[in-house]
N, C-alpha and C. Protein backbone atom coordinates (compact mmCIF):
# COMPACT_ATOMS: atom_id res chain seq x y z
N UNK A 1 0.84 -1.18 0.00
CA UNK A 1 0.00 0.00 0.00
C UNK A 1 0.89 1.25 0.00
N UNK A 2 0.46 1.99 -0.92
CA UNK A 2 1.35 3.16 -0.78
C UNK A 2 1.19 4.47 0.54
N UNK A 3 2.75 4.45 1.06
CA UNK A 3 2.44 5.43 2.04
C UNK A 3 2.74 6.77 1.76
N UNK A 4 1.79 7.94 2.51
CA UNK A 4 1.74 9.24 2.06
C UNK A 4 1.49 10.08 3.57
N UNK A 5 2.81 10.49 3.33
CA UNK A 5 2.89 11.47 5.19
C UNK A 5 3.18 12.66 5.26
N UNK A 6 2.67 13.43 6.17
CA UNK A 6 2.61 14.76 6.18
C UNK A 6 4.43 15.14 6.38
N UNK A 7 5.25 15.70 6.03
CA UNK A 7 6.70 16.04 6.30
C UNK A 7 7.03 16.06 7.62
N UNK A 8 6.48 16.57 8.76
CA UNK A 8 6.14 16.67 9.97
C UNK A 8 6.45 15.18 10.33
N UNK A 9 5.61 14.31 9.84
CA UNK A 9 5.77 12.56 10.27
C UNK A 9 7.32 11.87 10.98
N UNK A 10 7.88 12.92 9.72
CA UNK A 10 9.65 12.00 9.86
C UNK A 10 10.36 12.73 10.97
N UNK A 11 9.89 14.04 11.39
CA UNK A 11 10.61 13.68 12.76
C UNK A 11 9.81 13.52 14.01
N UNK A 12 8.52 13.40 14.32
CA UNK A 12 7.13 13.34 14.90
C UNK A 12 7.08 11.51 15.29
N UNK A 13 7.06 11.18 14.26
CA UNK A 13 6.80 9.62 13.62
C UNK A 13 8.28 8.35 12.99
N UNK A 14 9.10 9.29 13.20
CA UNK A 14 10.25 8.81 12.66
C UNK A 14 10.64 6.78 12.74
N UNK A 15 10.36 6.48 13.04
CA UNK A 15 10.32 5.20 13.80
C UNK A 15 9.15 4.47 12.71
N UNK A 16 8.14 4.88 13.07
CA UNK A 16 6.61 4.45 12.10
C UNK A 16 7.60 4.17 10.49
N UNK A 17 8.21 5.19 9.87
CA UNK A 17 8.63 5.34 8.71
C UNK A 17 9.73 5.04 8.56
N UNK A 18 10.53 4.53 9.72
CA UNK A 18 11.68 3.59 9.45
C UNK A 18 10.91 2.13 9.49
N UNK A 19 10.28 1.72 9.77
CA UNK A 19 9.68 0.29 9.69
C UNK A 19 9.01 0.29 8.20
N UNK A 20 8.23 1.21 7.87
CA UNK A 20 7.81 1.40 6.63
C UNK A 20 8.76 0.55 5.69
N UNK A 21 9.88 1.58 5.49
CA UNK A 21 11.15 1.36 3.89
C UNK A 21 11.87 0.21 4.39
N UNK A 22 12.02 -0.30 6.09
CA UNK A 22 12.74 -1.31 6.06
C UNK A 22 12.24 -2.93 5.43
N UNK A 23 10.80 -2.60 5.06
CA UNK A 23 10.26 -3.45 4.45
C UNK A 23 9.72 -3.25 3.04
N UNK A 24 10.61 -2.23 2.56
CA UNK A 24 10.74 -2.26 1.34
C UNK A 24 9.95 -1.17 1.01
N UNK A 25 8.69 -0.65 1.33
CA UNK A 25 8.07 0.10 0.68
C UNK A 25 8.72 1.40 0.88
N UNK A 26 8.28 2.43 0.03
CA UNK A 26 8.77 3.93 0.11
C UNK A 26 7.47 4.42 0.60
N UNK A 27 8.47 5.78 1.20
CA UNK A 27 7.59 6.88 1.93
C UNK A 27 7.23 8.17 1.31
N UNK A 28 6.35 8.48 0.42
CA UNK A 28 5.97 9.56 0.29
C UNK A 28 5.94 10.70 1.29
N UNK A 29 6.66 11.96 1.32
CA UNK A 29 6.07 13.35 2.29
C UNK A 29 5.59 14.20 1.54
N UNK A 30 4.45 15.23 2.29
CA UNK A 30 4.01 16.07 1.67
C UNK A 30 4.30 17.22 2.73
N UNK A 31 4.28 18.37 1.94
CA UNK A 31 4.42 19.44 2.82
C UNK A 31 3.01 20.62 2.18
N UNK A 32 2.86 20.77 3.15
CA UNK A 32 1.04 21.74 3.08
C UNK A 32 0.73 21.04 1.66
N UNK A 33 0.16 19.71 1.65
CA UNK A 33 -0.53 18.97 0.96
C UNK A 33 0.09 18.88 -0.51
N UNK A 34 1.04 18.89 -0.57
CA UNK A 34 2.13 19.01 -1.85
C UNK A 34 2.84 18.20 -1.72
N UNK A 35 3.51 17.24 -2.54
CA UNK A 35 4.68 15.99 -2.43
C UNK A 35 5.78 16.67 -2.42
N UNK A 36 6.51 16.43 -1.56
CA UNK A 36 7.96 17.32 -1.21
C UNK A 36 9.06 16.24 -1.37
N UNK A 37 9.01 14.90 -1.21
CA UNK A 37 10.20 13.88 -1.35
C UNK A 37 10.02 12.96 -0.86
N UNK A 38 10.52 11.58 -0.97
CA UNK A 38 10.45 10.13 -0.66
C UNK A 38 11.27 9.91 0.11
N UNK A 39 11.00 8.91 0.83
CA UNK A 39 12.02 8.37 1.79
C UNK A 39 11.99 7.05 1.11
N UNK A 40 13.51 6.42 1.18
CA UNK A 40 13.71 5.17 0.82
C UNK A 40 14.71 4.22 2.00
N UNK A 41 14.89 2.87 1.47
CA UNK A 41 15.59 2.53 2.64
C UNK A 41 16.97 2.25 1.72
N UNK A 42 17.80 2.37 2.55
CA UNK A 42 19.33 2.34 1.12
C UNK A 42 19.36 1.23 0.31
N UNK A 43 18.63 -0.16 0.75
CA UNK A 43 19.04 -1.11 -0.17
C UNK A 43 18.01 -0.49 -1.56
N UNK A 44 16.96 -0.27 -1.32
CA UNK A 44 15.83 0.14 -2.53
C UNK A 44 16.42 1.24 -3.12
N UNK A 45 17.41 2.21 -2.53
CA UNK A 45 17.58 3.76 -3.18
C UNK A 45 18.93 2.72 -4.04
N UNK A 46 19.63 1.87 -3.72
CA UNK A 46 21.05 1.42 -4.63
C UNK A 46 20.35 1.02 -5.87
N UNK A 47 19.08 -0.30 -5.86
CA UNK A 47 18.59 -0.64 -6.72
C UNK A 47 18.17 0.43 -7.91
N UNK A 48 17.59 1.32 -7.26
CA UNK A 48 17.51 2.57 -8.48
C UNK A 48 18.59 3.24 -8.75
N UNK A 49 19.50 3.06 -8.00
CA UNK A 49 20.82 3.99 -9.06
C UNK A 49 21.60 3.31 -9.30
N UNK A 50 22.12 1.77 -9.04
CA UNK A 50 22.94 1.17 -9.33
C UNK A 50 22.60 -0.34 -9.67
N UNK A 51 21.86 -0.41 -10.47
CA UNK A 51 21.17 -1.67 -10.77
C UNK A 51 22.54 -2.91 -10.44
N UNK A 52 23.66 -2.49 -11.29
CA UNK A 52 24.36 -3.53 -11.86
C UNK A 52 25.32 -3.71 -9.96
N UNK A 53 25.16 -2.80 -9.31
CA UNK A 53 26.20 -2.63 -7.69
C UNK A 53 25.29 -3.82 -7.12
N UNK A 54 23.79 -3.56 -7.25
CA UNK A 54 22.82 -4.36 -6.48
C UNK A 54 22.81 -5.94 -7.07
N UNK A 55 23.05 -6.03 -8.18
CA UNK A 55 23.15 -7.17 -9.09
C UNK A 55 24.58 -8.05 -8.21
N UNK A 56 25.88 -7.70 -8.01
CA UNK A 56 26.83 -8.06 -7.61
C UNK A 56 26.67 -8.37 -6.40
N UNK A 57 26.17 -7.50 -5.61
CA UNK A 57 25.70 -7.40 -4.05
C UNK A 57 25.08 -8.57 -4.00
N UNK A 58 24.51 -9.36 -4.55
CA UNK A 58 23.15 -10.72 -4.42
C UNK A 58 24.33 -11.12 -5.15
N UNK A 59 25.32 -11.23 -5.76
CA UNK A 59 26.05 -12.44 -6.24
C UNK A 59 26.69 -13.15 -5.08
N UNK A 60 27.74 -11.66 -4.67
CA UNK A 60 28.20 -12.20 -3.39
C UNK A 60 27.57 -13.03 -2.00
N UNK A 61 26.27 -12.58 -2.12
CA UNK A 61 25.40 -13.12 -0.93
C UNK A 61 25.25 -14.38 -1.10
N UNK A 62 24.85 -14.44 -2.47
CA UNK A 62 24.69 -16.03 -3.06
C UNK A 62 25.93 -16.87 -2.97
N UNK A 63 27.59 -16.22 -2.98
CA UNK A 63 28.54 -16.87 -3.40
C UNK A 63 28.90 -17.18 -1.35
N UNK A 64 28.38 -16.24 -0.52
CA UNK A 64 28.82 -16.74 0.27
C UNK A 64 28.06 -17.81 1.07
N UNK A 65 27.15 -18.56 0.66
CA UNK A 65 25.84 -19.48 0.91
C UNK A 65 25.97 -20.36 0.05
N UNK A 66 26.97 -20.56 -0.84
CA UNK A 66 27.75 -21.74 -1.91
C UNK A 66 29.10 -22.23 -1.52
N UNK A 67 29.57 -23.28 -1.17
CA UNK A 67 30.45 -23.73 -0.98
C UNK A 67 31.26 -23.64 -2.80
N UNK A 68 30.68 -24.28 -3.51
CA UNK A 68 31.09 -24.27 -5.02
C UNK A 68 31.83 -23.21 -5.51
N UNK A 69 33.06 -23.84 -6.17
CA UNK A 69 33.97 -22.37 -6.94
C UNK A 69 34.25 -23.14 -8.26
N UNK A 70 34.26 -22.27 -9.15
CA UNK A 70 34.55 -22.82 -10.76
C UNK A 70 36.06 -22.10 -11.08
N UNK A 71 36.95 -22.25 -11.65
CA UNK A 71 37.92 -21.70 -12.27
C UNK A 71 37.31 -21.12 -13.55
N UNK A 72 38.06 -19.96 -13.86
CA UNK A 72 38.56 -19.18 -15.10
C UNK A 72 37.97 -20.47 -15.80
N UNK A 73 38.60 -21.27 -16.30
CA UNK A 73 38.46 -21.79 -17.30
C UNK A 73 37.17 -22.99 -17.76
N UNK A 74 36.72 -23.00 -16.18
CA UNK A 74 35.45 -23.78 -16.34
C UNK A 74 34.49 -22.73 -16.79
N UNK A 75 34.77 -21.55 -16.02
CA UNK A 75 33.07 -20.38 -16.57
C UNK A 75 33.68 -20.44 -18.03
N UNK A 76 33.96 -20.14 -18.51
CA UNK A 76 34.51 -19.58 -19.94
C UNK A 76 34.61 -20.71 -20.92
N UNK A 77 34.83 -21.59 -20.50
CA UNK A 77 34.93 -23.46 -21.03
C UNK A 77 33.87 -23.48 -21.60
N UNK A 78 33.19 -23.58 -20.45
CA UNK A 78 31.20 -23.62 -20.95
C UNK A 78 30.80 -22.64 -21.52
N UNK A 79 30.66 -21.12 -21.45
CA UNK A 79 30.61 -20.39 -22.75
C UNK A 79 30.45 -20.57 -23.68
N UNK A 80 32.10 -20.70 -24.02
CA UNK A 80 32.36 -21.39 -25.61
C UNK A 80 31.72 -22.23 -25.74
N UNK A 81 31.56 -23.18 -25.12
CA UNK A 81 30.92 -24.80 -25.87
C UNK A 81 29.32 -24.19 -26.27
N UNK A 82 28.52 -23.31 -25.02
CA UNK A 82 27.53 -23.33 -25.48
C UNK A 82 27.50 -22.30 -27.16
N UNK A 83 28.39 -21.67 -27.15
CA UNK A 83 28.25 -20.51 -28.25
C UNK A 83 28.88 -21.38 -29.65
């Protein structure tokens, strides 16, 4: 559900709207009923500016939850064969 808070909220409410983005959603503020800026939580703000940082970030997560390592020449082995 999208959230929409008076500007006032984030330091009033600050807490409410850290639970918000820590679960992913963004925070709309408004100031005298006008959208003034979003709050995000940093993993969601990387995804929008650094697709390919966030892409690596989940490699590593994945690589450290894998015992498995390939050499140079196995990733690249298979490549070729498939190409």
């Amino acid at each position: 559900m999208i959230q929409i808070r008076p500007v006032s909220d984030l330091r009033n409410k600050f807490t409410e709207i850290e639970s918000c983005v820590k679960d992913g959603e963004p925070v709309y503020l408004t100031k005298n009923g006008y959208g003034s800026m979003v709050v995000l939580s940093l993993e969601a703000y990387s995804r929008l500016v650094d697709p390919v940082e966030y892409a690596l970030d989940e490699a590593d997560a994945a690589a450290e939850n894998d015992s498995k390592r390939m050499t140079h020449d196995e990733v690249f082995g298979d490549i070729r064969e498939k190409l």
